[in-house]
PDB file of N, CA and C in Angstrom:
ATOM      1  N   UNK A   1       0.824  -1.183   0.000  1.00  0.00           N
ATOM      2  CA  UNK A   1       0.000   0.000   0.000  1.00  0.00           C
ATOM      3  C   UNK A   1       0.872   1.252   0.000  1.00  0.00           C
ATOM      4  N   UNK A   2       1.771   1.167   0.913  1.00  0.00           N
ATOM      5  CA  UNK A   2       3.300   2.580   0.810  1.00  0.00           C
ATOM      6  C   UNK A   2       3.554   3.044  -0.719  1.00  0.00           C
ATOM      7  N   UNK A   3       4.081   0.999  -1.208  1.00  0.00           N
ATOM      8  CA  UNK A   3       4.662   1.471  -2.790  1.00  0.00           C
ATOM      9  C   UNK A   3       3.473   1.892  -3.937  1.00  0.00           C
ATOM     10  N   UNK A   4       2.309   2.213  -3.152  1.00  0.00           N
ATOM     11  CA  UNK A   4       1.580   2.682  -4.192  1.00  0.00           C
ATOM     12  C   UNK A   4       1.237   4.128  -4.254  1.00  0.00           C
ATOM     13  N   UNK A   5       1.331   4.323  -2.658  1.00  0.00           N
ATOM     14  CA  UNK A   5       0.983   5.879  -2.895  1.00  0.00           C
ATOM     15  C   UNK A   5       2.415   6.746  -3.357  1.00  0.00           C
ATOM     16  N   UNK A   6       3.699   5.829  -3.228  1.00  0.00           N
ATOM     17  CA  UNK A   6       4.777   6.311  -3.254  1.00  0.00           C
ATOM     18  C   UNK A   6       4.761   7.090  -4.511  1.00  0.00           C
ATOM     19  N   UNK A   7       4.751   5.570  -5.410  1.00  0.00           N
ATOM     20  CA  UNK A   7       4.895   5.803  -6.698  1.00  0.00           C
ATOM     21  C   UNK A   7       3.679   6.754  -7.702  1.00  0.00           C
ATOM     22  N   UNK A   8       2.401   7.006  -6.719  1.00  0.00           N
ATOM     23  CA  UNK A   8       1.686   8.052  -7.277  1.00  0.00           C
ATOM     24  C   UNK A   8       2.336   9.476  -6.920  1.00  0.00           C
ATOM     25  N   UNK A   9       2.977   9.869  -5.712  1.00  0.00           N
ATOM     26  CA  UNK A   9       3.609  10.814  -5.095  1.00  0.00           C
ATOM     27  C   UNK A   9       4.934  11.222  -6.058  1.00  0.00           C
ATOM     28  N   UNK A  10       5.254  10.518  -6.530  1.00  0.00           N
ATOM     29  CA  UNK A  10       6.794  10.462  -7.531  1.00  0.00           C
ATOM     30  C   UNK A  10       6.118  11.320  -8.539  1.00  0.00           C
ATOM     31  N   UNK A  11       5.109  11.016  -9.268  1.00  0.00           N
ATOM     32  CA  UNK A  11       4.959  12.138 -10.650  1.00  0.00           C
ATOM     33  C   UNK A  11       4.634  13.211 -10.453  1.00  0.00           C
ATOM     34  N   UNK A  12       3.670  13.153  -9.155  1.00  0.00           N
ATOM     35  CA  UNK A  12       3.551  14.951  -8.826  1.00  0.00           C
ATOM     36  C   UNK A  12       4.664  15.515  -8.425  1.00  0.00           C
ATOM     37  N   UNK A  13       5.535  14.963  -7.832  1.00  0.00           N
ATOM     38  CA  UNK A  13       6.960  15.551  -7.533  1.00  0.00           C
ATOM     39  C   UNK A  13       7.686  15.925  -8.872  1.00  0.00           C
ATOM     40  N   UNK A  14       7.462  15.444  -9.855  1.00  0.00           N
ATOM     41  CA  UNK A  14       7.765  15.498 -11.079  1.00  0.00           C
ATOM     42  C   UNK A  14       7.354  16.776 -11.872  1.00  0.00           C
ATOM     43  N   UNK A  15       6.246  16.678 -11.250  1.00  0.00           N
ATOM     44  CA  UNK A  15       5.396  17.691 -12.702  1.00  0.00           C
ATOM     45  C   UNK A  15       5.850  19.220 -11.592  1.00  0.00           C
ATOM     46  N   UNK A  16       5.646  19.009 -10.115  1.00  0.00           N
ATOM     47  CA  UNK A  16       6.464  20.178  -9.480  1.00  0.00           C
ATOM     48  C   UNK A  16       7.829  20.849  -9.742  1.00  0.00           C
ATOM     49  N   UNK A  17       8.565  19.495 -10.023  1.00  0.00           N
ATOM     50  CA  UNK A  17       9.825  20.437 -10.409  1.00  0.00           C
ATOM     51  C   UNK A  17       9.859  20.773 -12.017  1.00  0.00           C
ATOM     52  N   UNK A  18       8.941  20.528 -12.542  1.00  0.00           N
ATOM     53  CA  UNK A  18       9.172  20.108 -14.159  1.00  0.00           C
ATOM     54  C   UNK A  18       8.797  21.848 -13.985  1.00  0.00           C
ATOM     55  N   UNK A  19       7.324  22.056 -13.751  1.00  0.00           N
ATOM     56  CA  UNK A  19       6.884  23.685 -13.224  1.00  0.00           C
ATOM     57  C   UNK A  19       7.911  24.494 -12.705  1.00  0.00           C
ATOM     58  N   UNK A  20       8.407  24.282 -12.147  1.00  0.00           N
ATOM     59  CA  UNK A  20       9.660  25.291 -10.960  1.00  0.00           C
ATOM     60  C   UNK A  20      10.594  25.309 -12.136  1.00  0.00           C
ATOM     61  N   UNK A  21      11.018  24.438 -12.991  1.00  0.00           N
ATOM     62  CA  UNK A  21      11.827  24.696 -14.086  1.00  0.00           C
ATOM     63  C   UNK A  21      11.899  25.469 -15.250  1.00  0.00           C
ATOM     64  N   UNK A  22      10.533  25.249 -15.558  1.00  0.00           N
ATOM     65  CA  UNK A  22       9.742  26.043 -16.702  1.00  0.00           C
ATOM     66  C   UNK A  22       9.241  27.146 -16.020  1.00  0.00           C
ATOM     67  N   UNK A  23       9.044  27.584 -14.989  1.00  0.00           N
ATOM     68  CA  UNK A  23       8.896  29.015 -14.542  1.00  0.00           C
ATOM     69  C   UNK A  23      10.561  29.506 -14.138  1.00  0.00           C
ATOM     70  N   UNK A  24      11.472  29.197 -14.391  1.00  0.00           N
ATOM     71  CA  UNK A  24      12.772  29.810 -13.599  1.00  0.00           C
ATOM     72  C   UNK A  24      12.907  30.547 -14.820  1.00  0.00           C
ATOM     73  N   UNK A  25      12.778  30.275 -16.400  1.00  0.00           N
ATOM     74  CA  UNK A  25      13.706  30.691 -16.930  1.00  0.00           C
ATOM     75  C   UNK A  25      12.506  32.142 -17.731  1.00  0.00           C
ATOM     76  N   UNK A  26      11.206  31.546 -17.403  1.00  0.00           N
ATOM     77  CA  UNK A  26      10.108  32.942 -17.992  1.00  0.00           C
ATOM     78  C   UNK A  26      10.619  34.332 -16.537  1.00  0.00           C
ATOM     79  N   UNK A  27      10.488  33.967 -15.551  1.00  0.00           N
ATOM     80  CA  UNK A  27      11.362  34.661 -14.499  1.00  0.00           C
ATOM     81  C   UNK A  27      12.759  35.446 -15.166  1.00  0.00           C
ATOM     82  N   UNK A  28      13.532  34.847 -15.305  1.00  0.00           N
ATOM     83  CA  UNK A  28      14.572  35.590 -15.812  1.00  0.00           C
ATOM     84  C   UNK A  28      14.377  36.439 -17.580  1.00  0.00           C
ATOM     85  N   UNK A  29      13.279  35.711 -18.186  1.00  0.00           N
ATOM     86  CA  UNK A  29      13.143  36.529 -19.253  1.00  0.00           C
ATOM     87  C   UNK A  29      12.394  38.246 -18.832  1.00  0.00           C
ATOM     88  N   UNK A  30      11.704  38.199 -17.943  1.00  0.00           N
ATOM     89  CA  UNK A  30      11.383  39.783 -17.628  1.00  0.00           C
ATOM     90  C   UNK A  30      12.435  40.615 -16.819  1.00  0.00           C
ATOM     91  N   UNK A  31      13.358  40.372 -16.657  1.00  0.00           N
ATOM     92  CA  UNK A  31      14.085  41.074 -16.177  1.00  0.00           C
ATOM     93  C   UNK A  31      15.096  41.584 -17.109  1.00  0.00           C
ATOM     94  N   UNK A  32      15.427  41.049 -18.258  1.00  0.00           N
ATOM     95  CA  UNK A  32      16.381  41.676 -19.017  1.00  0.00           C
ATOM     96  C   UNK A  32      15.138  42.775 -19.908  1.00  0.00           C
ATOM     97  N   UNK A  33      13.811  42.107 -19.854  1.00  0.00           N
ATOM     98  CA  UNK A  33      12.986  42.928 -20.873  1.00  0.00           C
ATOM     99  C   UNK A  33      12.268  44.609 -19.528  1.00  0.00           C
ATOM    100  N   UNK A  34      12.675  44.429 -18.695  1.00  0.00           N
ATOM    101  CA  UNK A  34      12.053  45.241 -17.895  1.00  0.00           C
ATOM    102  C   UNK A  34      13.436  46.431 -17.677  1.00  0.00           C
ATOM    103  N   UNK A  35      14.413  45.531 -18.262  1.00  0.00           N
ATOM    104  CA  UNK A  35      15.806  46.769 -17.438  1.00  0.00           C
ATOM    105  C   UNK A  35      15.743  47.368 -19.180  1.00  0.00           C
ATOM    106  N   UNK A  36      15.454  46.396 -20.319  1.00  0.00           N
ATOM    107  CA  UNK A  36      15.636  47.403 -21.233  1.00  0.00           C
ATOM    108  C   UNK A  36      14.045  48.217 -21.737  1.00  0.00           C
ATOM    109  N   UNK A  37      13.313  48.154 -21.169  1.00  0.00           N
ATOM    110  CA  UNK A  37      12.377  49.178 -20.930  1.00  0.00           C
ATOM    111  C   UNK A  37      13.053  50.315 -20.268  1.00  0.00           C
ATOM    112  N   UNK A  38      13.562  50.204 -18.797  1.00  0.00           N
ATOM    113  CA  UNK A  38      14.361  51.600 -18.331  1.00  0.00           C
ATOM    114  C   UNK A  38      14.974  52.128 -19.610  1.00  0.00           C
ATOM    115  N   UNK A  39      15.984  51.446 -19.933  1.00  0.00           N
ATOM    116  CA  UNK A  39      16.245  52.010 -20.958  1.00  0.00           C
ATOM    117  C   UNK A  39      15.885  53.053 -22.075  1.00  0.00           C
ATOM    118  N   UNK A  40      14.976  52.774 -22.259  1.00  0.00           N
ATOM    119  CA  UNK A  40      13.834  52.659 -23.776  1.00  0.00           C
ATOM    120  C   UNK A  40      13.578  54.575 -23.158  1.00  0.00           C
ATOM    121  N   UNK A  41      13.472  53.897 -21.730  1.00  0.00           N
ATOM    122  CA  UNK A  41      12.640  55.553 -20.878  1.00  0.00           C
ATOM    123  C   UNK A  41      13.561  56.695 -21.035  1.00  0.00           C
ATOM    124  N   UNK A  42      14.512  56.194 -20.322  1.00  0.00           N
ATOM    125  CA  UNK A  42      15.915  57.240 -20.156  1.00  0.00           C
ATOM    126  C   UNK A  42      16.121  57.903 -21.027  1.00  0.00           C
ATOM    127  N   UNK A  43      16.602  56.983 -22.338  1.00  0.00           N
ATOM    128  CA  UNK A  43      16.586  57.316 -23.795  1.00  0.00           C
ATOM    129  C   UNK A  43      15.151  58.460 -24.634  1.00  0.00           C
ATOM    130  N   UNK A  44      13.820  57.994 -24.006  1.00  0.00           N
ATOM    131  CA  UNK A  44      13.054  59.014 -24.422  1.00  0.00           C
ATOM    132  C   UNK A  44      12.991  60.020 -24.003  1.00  0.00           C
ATOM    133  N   UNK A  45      13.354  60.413 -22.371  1.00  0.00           N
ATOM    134  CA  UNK A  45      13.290  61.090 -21.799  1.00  0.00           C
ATOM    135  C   UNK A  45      14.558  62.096 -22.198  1.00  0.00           C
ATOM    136  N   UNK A  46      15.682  61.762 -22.481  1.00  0.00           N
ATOM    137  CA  UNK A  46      16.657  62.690 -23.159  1.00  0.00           C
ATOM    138  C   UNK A  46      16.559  63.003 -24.028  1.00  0.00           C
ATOM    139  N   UNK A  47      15.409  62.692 -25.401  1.00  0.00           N
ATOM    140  CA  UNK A  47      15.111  63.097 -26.593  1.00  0.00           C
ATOM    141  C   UNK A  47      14.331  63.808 -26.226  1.00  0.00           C
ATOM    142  N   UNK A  48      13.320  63.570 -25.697  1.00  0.00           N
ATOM    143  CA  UNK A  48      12.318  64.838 -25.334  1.00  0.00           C
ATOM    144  C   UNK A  48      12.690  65.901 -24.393  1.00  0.00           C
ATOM    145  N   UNK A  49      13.969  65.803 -23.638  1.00  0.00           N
ATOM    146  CA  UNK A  49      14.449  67.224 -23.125  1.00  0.00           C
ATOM    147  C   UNK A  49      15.232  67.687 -24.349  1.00  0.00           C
ATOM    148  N   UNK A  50      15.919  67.571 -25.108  1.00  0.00           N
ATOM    149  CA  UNK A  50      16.861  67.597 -26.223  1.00  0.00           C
ATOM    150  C   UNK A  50      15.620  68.370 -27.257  1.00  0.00           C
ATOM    151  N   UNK A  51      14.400  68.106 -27.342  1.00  0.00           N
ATOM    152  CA  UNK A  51      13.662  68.942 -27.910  1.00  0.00           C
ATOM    153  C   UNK A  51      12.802  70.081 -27.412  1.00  0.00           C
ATOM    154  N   UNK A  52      12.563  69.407 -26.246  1.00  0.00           N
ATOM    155  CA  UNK A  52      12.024  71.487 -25.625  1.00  0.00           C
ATOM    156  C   UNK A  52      13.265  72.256 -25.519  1.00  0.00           C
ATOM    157  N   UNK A  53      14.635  71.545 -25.528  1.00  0.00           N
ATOM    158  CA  UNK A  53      15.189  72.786 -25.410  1.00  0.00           C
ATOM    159  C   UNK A  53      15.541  73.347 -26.717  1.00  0.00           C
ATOM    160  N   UNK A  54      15.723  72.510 -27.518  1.00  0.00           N
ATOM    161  CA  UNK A  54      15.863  73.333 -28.740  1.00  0.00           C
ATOM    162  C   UNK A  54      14.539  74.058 -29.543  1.00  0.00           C
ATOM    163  N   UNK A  55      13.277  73.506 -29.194  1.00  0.00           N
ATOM    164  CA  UNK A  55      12.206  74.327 -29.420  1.00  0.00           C
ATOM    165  C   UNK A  55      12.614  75.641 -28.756  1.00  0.00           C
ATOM    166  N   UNK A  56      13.098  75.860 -27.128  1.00  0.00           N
ATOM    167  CA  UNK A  56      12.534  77.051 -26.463  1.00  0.00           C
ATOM    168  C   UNK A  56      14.019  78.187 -27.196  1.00  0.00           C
ATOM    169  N   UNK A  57      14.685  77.424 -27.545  1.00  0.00           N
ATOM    170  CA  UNK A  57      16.372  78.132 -28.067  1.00  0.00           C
ATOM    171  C   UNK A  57      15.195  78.726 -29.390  1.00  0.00           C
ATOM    172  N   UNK A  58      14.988  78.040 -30.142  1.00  0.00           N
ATOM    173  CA  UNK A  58      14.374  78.377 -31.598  1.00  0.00           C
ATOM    174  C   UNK A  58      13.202  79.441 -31.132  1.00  0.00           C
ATOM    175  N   UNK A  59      12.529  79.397 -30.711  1.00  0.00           N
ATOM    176  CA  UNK A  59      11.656  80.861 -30.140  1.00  0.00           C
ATOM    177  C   UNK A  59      11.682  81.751 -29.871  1.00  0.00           C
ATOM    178  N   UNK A  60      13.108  81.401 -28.654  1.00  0.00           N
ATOM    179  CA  UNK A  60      13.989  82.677 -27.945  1.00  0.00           C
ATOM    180  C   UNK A  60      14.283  83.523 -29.033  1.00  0.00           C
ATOM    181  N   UNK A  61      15.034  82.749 -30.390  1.00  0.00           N
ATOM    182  CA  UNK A  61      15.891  83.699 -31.089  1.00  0.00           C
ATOM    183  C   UNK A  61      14.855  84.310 -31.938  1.00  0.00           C
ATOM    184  N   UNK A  62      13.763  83.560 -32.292  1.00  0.00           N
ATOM    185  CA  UNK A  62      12.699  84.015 -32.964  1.00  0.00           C
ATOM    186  C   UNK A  62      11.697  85.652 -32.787  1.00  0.00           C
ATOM    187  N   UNK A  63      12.113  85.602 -30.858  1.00  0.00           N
ATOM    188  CA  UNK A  63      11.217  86.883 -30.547  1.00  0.00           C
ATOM    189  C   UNK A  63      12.321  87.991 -30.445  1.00  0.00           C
ATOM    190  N   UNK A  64      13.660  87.430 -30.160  1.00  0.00           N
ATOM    191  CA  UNK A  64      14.599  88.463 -30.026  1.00  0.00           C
ATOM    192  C   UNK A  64      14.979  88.958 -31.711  1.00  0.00           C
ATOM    193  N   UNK A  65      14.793  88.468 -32.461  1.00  0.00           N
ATOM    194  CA  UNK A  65      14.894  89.103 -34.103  1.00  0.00           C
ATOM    195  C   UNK A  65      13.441  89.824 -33.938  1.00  0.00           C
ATOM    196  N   UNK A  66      12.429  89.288 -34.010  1.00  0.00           N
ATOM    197  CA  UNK A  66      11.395  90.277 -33.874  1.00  0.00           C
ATOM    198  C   UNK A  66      11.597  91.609 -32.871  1.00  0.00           C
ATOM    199  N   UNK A  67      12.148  91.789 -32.243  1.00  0.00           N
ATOM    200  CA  UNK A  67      12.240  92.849 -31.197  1.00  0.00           C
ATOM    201  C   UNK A  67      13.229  93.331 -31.515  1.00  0.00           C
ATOM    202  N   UNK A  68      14.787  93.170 -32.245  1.00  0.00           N
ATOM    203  CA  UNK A  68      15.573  93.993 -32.604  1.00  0.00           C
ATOM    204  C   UNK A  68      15.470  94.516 -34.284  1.00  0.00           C
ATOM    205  N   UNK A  69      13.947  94.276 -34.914  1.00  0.00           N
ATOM    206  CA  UNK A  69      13.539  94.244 -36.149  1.00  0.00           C
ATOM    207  C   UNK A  69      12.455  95.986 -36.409  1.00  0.00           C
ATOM    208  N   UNK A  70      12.036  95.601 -35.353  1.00  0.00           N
ATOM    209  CA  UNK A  70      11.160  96.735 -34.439  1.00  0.00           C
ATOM    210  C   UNK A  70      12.109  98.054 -34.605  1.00  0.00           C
TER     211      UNK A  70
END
């Protein structure tokens, strides 16, 4: 009666680690995809300061020709 529940106990032990295996490596796939998201951010975030400032440069000079035009 032991070697029966044993040997039913053996495949779920099985399919547990088979799971713990096949989840270790989806685990490590979001972490390289989550650090190059930071990335992705940083990177937008310096393009889009890189353009208000050259918008507010391009305006500046825009009202100061208008005012020394005057």
């Amino acid at each position: 009666m032991n070697d029966a529940s044993t040997s039913s106990d053996q495949p779920n032990e099985n399919i547990s680690s088979d799971h713990a295996a096949a989840a270790a490596p989806a685990d490590m796939g979001t972490e390289p995809t989550q650090e190059k998201k930071r990335v992705q951010r940083e990177q937008k975030g310096a393009v889009l300061d890189h353009l208000i400032r050259s918008i507010d440069i391009m305006v500046y000079c825009q009202l100061s020709t208008l005012y020394y035009m005057e």
